[in-house]
PDB file of N, CA and C in Angstrom:
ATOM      1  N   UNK A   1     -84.892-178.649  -5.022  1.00  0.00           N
ATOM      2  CA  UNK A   1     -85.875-177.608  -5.287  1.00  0.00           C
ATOM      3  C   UNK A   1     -86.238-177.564  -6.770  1.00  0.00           C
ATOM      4  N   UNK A   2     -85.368-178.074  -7.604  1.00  0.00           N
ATOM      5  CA  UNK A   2     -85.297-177.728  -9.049  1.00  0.00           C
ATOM      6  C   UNK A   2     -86.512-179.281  -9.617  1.00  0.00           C
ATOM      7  N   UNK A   3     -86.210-180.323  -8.690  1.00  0.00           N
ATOM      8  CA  UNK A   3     -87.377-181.661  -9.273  1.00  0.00           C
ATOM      9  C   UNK A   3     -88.624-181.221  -8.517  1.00  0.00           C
ATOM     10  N   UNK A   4     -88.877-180.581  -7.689  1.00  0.00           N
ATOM     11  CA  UNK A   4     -89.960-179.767  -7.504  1.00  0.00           C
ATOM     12  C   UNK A   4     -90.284-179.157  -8.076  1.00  0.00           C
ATOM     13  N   UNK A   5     -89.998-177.954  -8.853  1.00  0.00           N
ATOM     14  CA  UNK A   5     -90.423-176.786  -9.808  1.00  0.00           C
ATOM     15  C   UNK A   5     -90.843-178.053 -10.828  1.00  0.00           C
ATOM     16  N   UNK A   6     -90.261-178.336 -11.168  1.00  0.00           N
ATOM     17  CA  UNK A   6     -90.519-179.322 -12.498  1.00  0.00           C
ATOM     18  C   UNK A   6     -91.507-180.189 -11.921  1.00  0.00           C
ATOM     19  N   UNK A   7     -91.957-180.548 -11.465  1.00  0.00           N
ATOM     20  CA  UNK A   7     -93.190-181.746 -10.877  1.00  0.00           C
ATOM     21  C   UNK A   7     -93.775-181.051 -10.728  1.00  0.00           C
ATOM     22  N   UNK A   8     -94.223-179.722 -10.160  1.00  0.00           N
ATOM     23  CA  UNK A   8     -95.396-179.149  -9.760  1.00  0.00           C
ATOM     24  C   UNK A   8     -95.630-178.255 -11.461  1.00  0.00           C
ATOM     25  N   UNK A   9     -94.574-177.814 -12.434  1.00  0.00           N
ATOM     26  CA  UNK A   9     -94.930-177.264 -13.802  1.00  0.00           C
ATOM     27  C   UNK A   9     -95.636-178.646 -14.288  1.00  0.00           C
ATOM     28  N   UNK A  10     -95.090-179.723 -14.486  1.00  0.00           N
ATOM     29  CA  UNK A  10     -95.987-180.903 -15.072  1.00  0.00           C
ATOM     30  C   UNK A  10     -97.201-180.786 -14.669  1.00  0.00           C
ATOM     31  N   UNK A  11     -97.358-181.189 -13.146  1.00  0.00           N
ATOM     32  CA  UNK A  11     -98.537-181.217 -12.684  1.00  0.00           C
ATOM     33  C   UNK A  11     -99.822-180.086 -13.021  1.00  0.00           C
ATOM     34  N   UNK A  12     -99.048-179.058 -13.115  1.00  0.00           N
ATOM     35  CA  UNK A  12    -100.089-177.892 -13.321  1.00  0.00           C
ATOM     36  C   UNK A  12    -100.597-178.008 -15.082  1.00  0.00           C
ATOM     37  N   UNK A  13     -99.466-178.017 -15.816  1.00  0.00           N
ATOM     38  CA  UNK A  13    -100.242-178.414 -17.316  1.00  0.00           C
ATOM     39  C   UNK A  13    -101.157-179.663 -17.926  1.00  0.00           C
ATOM     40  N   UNK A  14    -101.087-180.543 -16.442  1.00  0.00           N
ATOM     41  CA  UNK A  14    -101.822-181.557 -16.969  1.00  0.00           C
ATOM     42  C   UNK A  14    -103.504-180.914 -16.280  1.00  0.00           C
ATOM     43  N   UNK A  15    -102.851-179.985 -15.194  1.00  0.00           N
ATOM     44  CA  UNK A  15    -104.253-180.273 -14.618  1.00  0.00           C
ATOM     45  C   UNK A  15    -105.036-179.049 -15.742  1.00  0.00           C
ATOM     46  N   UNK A  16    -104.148-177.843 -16.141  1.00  0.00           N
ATOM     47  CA  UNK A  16    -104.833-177.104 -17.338  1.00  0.00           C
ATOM     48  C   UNK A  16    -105.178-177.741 -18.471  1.00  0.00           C
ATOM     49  N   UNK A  17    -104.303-179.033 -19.358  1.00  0.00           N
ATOM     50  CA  UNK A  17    -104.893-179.558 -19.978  1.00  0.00           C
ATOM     51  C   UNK A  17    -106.362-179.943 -20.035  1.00  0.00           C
ATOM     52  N   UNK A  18    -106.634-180.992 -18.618  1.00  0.00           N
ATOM     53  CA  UNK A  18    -107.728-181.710 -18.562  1.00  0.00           C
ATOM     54  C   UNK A  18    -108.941-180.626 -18.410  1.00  0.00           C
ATOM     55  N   UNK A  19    -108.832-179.199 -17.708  1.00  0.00           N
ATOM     56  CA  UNK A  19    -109.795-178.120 -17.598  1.00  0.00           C
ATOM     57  C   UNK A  19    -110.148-177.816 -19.022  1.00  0.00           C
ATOM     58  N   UNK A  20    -109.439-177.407 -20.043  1.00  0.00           N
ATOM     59  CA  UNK A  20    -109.422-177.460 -21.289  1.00  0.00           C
ATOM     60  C   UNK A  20    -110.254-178.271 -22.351  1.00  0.00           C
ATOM     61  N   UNK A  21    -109.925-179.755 -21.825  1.00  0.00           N
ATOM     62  CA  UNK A  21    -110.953-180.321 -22.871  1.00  0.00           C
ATOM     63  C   UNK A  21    -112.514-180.850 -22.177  1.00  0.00           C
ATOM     64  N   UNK A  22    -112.210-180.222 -20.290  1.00  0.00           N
ATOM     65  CA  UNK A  22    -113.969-180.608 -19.951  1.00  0.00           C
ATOM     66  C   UNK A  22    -114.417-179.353 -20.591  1.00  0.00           C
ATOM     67  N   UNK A  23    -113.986-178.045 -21.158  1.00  0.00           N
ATOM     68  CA  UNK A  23    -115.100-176.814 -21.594  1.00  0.00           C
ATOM     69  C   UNK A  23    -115.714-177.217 -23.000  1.00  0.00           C
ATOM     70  N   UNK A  24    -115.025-178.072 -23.608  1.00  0.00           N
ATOM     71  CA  UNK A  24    -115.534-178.428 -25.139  1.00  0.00           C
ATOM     72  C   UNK A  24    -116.612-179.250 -25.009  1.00  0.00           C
ATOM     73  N   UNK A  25    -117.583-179.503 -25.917  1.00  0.00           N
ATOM     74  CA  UNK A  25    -118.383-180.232 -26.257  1.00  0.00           C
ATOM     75  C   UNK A  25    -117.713-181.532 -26.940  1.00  0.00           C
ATOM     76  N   UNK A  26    -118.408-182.550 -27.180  1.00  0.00           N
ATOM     77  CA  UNK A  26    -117.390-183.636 -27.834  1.00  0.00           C
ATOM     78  C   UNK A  26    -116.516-183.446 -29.023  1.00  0.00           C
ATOM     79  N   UNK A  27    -117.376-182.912 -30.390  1.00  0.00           N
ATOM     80  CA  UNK A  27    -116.459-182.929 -31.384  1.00  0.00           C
ATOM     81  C   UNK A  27    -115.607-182.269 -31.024  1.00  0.00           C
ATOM     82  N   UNK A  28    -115.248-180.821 -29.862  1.00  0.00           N
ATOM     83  CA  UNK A  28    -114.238-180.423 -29.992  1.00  0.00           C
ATOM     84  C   UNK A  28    -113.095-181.074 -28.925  1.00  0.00           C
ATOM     85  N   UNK A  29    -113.833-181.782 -28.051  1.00  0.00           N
ATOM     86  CA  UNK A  29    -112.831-182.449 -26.946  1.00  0.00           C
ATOM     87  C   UNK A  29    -111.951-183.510 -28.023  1.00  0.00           C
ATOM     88  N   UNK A  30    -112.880-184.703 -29.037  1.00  0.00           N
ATOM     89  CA  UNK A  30    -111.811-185.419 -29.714  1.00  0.00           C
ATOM     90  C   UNK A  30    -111.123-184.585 -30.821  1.00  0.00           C
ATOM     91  N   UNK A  31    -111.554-183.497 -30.886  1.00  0.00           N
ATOM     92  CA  UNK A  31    -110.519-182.499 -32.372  1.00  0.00           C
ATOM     93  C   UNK A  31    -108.901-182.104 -31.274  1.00  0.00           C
ATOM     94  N   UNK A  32    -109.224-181.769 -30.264  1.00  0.00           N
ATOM     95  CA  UNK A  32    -108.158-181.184 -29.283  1.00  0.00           C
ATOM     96  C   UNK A  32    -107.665-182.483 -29.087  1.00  0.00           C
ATOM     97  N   UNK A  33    -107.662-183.379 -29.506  1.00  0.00           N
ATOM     98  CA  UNK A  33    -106.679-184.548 -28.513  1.00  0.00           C
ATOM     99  C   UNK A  33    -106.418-185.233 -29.996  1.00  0.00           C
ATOM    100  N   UNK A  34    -106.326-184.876 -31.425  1.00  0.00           N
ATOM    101  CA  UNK A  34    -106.077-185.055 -32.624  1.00  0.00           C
ATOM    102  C   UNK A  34    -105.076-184.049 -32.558  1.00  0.00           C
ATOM    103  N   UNK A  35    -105.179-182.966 -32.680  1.00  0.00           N
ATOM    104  CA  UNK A  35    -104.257-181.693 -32.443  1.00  0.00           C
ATOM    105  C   UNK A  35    -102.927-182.299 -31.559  1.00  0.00           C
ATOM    106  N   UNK A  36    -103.537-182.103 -30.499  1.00  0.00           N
ATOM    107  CA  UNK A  36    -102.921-182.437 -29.194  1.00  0.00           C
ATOM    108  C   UNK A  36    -101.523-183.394 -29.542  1.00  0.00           C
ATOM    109  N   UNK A  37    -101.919-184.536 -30.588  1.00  0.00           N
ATOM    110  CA  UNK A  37    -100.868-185.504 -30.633  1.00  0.00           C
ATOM    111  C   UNK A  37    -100.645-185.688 -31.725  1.00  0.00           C
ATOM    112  N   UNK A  38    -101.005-184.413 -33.010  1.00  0.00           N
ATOM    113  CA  UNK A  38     -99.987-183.961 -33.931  1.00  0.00           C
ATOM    114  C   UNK A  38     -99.050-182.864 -33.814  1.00  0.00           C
ATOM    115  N   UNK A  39     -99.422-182.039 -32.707  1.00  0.00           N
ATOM    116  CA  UNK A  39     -98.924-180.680 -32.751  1.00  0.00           C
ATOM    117  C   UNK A  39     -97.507-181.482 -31.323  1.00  0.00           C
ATOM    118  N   UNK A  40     -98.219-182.022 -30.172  1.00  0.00           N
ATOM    119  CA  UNK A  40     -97.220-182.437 -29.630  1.00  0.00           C
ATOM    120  C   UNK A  40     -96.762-183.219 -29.056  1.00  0.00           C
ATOM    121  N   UNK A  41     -96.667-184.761 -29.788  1.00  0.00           N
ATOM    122  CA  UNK A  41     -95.956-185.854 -29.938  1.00  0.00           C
ATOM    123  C   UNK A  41     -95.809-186.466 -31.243  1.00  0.00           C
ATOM    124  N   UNK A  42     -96.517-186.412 -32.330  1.00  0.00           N
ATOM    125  CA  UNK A  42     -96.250-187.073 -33.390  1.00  0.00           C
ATOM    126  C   UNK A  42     -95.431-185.705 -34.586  1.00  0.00           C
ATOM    127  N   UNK A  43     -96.333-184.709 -34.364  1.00  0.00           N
ATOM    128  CA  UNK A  43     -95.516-183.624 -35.450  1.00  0.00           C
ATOM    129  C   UNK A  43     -95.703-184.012 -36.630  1.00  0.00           C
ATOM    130  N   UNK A  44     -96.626-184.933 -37.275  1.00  0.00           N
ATOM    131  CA  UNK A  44     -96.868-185.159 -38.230  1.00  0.00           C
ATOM    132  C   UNK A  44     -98.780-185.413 -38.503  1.00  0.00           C
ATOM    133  N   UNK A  45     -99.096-185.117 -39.823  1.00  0.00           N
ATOM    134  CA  UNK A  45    -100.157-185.250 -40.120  1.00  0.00           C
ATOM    135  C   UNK A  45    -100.899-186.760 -39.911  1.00  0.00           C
ATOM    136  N   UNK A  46    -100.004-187.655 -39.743  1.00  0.00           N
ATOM    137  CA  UNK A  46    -100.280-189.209 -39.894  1.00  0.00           C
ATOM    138  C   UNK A  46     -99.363-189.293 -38.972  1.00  0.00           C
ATOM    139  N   UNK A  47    -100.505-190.132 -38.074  1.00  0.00           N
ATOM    140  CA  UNK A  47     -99.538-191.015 -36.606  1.00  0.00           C
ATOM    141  C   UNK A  47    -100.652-192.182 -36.789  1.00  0.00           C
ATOM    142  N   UNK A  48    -100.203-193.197 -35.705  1.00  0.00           N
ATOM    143  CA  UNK A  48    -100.914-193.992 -35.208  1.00  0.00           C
ATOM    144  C   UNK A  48    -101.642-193.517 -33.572  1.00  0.00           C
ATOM    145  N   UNK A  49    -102.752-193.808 -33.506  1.00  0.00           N
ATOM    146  CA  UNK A  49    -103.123-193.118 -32.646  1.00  0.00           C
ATOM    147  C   UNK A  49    -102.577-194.617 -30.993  1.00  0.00           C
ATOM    148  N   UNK A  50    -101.886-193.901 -30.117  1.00  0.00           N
ATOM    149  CA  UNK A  50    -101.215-194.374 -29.125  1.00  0.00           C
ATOM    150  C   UNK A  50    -102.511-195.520 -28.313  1.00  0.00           C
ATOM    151  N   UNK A  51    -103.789-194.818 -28.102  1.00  0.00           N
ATOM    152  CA  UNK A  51    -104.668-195.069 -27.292  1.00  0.00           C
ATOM    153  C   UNK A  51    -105.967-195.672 -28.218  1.00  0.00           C
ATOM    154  N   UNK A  52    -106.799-196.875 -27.541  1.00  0.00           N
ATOM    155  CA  UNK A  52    -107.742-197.120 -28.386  1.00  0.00           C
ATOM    156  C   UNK A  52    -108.823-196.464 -27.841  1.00  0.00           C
ATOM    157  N   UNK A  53    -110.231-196.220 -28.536  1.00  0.00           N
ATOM    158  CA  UNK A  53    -111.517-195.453 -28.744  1.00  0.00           C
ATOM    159  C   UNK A  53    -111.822-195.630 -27.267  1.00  0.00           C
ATOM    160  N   UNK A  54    -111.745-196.616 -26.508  1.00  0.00           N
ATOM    161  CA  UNK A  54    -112.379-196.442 -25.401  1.00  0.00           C
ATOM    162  C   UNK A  54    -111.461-195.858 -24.193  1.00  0.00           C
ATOM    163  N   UNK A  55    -110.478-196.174 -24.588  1.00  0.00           N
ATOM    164  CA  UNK A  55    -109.365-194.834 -23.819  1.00  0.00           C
ATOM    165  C   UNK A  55    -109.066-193.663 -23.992  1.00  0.00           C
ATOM    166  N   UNK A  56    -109.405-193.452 -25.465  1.00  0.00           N
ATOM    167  CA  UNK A  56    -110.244-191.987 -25.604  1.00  0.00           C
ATOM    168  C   UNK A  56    -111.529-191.356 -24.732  1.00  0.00           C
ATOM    169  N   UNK A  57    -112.040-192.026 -25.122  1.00  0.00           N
ATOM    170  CA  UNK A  57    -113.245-191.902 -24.098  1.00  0.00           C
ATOM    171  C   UNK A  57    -113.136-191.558 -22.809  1.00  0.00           C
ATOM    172  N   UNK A  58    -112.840-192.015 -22.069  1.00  0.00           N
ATOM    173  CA  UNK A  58    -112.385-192.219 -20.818  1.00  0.00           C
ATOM    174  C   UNK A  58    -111.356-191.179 -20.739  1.00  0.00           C
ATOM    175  N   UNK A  59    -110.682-190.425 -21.193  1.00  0.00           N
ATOM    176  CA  UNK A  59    -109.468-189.429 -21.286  1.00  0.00           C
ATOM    177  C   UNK A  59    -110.462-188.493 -21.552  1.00  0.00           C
ATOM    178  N   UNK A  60    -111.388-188.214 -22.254  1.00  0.00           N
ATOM    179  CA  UNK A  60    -111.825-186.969 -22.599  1.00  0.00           C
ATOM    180  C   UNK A  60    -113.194-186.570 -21.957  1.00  0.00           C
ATOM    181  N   UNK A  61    -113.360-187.871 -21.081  1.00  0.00           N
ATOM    182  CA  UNK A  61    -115.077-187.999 -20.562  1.00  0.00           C
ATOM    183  C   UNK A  61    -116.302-188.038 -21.050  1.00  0.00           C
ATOM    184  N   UNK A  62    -116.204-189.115 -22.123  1.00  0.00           N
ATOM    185  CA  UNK A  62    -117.166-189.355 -23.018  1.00  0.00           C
ATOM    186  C   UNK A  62    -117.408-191.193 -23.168  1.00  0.00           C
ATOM    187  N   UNK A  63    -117.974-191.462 -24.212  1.00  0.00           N
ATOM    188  CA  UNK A  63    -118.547-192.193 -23.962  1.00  0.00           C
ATOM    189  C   UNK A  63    -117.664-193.188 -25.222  1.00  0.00           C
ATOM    190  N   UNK A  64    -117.285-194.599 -25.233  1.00  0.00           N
ATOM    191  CA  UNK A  64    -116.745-194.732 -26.666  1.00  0.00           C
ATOM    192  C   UNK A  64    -117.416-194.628 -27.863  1.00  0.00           C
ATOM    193  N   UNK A  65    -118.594-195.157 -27.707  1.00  0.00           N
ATOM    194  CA  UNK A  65    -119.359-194.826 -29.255  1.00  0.00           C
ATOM    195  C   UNK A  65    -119.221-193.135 -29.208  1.00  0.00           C
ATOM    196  N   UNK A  66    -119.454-192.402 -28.326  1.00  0.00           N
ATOM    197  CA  UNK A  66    -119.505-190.924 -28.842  1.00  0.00           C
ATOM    198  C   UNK A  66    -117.862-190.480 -29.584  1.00  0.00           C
ATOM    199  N   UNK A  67    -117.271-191.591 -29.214  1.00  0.00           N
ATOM    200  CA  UNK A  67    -115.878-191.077 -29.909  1.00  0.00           C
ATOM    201  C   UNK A  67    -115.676-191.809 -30.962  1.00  0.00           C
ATOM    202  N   UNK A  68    -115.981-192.838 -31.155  1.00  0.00           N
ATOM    203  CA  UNK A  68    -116.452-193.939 -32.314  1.00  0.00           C
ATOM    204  C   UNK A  68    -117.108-192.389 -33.456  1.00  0.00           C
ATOM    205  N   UNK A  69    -118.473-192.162 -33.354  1.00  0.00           N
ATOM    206  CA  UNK A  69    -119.506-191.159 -33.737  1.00  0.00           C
ATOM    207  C   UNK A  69    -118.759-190.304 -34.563  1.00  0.00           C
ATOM    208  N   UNK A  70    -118.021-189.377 -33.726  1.00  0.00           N
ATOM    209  CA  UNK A  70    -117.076-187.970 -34.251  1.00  0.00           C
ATOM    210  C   UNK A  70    -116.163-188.543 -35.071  1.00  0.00           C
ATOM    211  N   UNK A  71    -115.122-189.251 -34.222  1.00  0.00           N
ATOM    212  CA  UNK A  71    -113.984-189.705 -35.383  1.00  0.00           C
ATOM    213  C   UNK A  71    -115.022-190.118 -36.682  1.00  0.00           C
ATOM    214  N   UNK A  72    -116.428-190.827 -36.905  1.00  0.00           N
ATOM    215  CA  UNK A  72    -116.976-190.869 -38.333  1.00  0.00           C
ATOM    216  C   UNK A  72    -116.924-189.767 -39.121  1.00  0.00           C
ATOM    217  N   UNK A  73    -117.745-188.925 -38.086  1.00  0.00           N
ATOM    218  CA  UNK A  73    -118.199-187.634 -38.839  1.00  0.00           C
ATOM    219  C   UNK A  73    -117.000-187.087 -39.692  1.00  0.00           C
ATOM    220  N   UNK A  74    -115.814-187.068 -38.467  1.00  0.00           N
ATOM    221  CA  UNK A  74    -114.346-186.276 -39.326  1.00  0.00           C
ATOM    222  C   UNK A  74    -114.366-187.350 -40.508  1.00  0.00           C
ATOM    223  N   UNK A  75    -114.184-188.412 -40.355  1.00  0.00           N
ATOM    224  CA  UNK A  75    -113.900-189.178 -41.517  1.00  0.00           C
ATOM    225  C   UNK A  75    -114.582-189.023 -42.906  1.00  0.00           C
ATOM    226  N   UNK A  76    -116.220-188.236 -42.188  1.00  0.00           N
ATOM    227  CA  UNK A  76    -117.552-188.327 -43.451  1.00  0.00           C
ATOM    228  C   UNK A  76    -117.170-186.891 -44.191  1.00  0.00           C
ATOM    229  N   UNK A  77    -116.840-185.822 -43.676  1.00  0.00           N
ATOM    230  CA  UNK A  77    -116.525-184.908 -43.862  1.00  0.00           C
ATOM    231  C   UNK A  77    -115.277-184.277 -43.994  1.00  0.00           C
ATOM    232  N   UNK A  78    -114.385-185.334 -44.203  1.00  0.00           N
ATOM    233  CA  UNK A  78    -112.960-185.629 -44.961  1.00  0.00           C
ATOM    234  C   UNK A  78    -111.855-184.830 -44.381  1.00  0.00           C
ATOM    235  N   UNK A  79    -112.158-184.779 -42.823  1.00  0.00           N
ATOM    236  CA  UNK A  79    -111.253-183.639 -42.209  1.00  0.00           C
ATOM    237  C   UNK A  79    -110.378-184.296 -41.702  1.00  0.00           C
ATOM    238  N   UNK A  80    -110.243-186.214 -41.748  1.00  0.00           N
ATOM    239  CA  UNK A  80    -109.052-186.766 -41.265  1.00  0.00           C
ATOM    240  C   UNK A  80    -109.740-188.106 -41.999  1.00  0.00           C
ATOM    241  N   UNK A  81    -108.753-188.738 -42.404  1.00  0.00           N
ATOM    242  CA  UNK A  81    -108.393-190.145 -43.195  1.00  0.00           C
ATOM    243  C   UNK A  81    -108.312-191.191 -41.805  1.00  0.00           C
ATOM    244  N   UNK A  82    -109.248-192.340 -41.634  1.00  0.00           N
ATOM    245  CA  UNK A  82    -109.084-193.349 -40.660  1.00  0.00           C
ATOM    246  C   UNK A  82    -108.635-194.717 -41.388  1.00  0.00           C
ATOM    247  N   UNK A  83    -108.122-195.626 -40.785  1.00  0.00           N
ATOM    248  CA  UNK A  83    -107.317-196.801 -41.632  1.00  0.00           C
ATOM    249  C   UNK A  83    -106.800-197.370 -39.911  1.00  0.00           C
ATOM    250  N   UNK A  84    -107.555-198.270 -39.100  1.00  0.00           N
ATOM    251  CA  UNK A  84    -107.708-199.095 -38.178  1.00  0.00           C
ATOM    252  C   UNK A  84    -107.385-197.951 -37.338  1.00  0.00           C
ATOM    253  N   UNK A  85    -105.815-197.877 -36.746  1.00  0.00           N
ATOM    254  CA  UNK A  85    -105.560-196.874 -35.808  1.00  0.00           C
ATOM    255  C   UNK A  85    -104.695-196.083 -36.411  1.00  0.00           C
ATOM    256  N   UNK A  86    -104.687-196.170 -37.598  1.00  0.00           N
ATOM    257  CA  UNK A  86    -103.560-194.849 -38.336  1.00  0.00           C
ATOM    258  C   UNK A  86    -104.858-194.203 -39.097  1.00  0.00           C
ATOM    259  N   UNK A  87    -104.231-192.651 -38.277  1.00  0.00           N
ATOM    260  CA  UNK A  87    -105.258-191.478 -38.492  1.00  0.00           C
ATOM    261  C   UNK A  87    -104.205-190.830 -39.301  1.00  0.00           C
ATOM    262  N   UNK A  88    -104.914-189.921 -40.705  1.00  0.00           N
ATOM    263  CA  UNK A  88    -104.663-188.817 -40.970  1.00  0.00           C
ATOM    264  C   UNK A  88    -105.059-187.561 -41.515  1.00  0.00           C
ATOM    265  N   UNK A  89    -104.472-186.346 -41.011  1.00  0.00           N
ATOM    266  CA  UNK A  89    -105.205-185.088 -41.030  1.00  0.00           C
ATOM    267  C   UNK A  89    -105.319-184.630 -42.213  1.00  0.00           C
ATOM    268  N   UNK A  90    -105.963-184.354 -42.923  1.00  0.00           N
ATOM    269  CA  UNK A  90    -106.562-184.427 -44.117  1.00  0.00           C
ATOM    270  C   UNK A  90    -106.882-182.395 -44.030  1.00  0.00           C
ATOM    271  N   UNK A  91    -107.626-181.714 -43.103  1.00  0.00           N
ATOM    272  CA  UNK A  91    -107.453-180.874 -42.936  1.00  0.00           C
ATOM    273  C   UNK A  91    -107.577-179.945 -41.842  1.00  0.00           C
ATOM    274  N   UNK A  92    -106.416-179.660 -42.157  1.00  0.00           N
ATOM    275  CA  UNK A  92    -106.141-179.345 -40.424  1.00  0.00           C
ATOM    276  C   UNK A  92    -106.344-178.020 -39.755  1.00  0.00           C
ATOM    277  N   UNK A  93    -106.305-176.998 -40.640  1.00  0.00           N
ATOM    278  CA  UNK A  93    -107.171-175.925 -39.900  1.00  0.00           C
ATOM    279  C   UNK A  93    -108.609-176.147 -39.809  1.00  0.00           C
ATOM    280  N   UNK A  94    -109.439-176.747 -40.206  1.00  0.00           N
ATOM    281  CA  UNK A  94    -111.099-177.134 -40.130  1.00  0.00           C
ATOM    282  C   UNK A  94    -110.564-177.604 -38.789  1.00  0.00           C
ATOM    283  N   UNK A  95    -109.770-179.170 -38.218  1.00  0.00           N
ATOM    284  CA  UNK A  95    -109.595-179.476 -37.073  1.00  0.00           C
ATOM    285  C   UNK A  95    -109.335-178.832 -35.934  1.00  0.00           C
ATOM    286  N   UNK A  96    -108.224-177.363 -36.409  1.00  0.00           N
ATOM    287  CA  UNK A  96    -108.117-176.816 -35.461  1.00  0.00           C
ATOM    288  C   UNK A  96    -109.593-176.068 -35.051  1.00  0.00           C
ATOM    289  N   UNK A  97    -109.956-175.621 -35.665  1.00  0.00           N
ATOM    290  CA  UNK A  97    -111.141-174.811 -35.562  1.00  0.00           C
ATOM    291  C   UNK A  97    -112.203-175.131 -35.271  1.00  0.00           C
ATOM    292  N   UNK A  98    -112.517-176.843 -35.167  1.00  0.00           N
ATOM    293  CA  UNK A  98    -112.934-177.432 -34.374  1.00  0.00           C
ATOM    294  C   UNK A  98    -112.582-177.756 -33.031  1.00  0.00           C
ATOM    295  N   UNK A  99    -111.949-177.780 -32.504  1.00  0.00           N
ATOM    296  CA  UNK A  99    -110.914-178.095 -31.500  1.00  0.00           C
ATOM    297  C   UNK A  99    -111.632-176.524 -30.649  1.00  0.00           C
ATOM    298  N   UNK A 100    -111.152-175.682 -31.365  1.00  0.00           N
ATOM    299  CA  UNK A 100    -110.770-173.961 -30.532  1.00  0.00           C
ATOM    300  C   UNK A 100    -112.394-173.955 -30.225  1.00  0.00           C
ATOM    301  N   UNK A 101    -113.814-174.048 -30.921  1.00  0.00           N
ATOM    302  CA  UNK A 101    -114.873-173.300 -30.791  1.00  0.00           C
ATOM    303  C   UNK A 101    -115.440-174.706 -29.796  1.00  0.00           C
ATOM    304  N   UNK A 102    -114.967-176.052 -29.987  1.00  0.00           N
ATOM    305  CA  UNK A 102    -115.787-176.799 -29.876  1.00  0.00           C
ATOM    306  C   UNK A 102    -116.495-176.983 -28.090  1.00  0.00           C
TER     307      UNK A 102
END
C-alpha cells in the first residue's frame, strides 16, 4: 500500500508539474524549467543543463528555435550566462519572476 501512495504522489506532481508549465507562455515555460533544475536538482546557480534545446522543446511544448530564441533573449538581457550547455543564473529573481507571471 505504501509503493502505491508513493507512485500515485509521483504521478500526481508530475502531472501538476506539466499543468503548470502548459499555463505559461514561452519565456515563462523555459524560465520555470531553469528554476525547476536549480531550485530542484542542481541547487546551484551553474549546472549543465541535463537535456538538449530540442528536448526542451518537446518537454515544455514548444518549438526548438522558440527555446533556442528565449534562452538568447535571457542571455541578451544578462539574466543567465550561456557557454554550450553550461548555463548560469546571473539573476535570479528577474528569472523567477519570469517563470511566476510568464
Amino acid at each position: 500500500m505504501g509503493l502505491m501512495e508513493k507512485m500515485s504522489a509521483v504521478s500526481d506532481k508530475i502531472i501538476l508539474e506539466s499543468l503548470e508549465i502548459r499555463k505559461k507562455q514561452l519565456r515563462g515555460r523555459v524560465a520555470h524549467l531553469l528554476i525547476y533544475f536549480h531550485d530542484q536538482i542542481y541547487r546551484n546557480i551553474e549546472f549543465e543543463l541535463p537535456l538538449s534545446r530540442k528536448e526542451i522543446g518537446e518537454y515544455i511544448g514548444m518549438t526548438t528555435e522558440n527555446v533556442i530564441r528565449s534562452l538568447s533573449e535571457f542571455r541578451k538581457d544578462k539574466i543567465v550566462s550561456i557557454n554550450g550547455k553550461i548555463i548560469e543564473i546571473r539573476d535570479l529573481e528577474t528569472l523567477r519572476s519570469i517563470s511566476h507571471f510568464g
